[in-house]
Each structure stands twice: as C-alpha cells, then as structure tokens.
Protein backbone atom coordinates (compact mmCIF):
# COMPACT_ATOMS: atom_id res chain seq x y z
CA UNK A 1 94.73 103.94 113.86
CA UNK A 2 93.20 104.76 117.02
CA UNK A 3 89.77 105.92 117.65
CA UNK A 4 88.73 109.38 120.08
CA UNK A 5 85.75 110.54 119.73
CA UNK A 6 87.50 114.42 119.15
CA UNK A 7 89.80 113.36 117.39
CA UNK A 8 88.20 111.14 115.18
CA UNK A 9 86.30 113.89 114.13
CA UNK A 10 88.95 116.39 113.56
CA UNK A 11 91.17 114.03 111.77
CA UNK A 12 88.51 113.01 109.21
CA UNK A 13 88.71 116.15 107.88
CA UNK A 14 92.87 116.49 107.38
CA UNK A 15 93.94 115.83 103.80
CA UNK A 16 97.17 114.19 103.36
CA UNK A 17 99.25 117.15 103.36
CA UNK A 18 97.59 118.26 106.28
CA UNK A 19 98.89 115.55 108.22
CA UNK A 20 102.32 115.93 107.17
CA UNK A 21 102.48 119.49 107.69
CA UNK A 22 100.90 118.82 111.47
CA UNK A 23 103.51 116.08 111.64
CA UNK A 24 106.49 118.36 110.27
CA UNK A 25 105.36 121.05 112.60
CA UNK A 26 105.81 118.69 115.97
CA UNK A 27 108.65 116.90 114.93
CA UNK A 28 110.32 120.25 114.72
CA UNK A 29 110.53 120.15 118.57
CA UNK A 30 113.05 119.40 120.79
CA UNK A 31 113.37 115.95 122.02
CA UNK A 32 112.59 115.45 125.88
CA UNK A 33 115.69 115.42 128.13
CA UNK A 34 115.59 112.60 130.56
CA UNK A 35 115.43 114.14 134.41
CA UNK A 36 118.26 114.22 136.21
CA UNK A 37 116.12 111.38 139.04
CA UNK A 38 112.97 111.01 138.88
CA UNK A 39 110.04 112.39 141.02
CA UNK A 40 109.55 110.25 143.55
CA UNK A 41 109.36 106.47 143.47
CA UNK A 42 107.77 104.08 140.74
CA UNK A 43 104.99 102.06 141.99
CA UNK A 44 105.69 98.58 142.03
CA UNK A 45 102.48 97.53 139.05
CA UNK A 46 104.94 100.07 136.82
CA UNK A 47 108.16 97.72 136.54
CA UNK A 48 106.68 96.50 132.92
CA UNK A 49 106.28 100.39 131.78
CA UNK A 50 110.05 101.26 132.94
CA UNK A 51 111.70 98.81 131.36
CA UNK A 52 110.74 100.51 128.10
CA UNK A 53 109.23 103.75 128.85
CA UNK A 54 111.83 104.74 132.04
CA UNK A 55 112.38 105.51 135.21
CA UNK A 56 112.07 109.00 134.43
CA UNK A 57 109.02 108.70 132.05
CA UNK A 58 110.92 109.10 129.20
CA UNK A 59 111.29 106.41 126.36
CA UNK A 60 114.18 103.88 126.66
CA UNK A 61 114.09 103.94 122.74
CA UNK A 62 113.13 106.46 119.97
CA UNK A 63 110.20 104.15 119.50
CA UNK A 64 108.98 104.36 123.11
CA UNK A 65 106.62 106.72 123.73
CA UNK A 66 107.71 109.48 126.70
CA UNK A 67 104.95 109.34 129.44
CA UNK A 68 106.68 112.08 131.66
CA UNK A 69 104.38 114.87 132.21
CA UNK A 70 101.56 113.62 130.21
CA UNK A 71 98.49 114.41 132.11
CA UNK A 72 97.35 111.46 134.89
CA UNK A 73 93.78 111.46 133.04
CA UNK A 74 95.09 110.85 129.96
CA UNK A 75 97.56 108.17 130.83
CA UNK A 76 94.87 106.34 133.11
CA UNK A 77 92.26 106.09 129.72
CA UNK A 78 95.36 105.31 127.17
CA UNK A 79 96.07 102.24 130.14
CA UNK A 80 92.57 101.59 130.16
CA UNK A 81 91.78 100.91 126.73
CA UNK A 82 94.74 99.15 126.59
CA UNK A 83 93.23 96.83 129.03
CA UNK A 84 89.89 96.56 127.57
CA UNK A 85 91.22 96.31 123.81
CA UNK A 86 90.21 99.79 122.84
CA UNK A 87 93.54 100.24 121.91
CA UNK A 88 95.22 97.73 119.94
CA UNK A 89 98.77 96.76 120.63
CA UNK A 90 99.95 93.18 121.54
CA UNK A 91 102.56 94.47 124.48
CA UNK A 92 100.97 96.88 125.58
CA UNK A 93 97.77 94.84 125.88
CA UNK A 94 99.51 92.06 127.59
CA UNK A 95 100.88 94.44 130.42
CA UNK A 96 97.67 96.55 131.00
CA UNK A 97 95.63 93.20 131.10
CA UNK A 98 97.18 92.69 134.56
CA UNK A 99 96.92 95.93 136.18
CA UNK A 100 93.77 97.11 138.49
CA UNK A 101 91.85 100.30 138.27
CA UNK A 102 94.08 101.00 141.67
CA UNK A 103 97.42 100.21 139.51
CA UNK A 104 96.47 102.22 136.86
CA UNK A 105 95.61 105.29 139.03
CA UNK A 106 99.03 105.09 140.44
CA UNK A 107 100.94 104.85 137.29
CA UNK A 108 98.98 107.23 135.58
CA UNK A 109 100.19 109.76 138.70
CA UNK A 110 103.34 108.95 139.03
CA UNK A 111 104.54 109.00 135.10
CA UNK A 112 102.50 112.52 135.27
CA UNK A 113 104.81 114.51 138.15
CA UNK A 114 107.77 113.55 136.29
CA UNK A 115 109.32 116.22 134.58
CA UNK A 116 109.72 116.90 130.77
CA UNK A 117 106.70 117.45 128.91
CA UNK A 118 105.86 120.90 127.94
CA UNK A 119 103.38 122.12 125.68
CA UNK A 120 105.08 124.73 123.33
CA UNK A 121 103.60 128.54 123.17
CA UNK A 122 101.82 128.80 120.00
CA UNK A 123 102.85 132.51 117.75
C-alpha cells in the first residue's frame, strides 16, 4: 500500500507466492529485544512516537512498528511523508503534521542509535 519508487518496481513483479514466501522468510526472525535503557535521551517532539513505539525504539505492541536501529535517513523520509500525506495513516499523519524538519531530524537520530535492529547474514 505504499509507494517507493524501488520498491514499487520490484514488487510489481512478485506473484502471490512470492510475497508469502518473502514474508515467511522474515517472519522467521527473532523478535527485537527491548534494550536494557535506551541510548541517550528522547527529544522532547518524540513523546507522541514513545508512547507507542518506546523509549527504547521498540514497539509498545506487536502492531507497533520497532524504530530502533532503523537508519536516521530512512526514518526522517517515512516521518516526512507522513507529514506531507505520502504515506497514508490517520495517527501517524496527525503526529508528523506537527513536527518541523528540525524535529524530525532529531527523532529520526535518536530512534536510529538505539540498539536492536540487525540485518541478518544472508547463506
């Protein structure tokens, strides 16, 4: 439901059981282990993201994404289009609506140093 340019692309060209295979083949992970503390302190425009998305950066609920170690970049243009209404999603529209580009910048960098994310070493 959301639109990348790259991804776009690649996606158009999964079949069905493509996408359940790819989505099979992640969910086989291991879940993110909240961080003992987090890194550092939470700026103050990120009190709307920890209620539901943590301290730590991981997701008070299953359905929450986790934002710890997701890169800064990639945080900062997923807040963006949220504010713009590239991305479509009535909460998360609501919060990003309020936040500058300075906000943005510093939750973007501060869910990013948290701990947890790891991108798992291909066979």
């Amino acid at each position: 439901a959301r639109w990348h340019p790259t991804m776009t692309g690649l996606a158009s060209s999964l079949s069905a059981q493509d996408r359940a295979d790819l989505g099979a083949y992640f969910a086989g992970f291991a879940s993110v282990k909240p961080a003992a503390k987090p890194v550092g302190t939470a700026p103050v425009a990120a009190a709307a993201c920890v209620a539901c998305h943590g301290a730590d950066g991981v997701g008070t609920l299953p359905e929450n994404p986790t934002l710890a170690g997701q890169h800064a970049d990639y945080l900062a243009q997923a807040l963006n289009d949220y504010r713009t209404g590239k991305r479509k999603n009535p909460i998360m529209g609501t919060f990003a609506a309020q936040l500058t580009k300075e906000d943005i910048a510093a939750i973007a960098a501060y869910f990013a140093k948290q701990p947890g994310l790891a991108t798992p070493k291909l066979d």
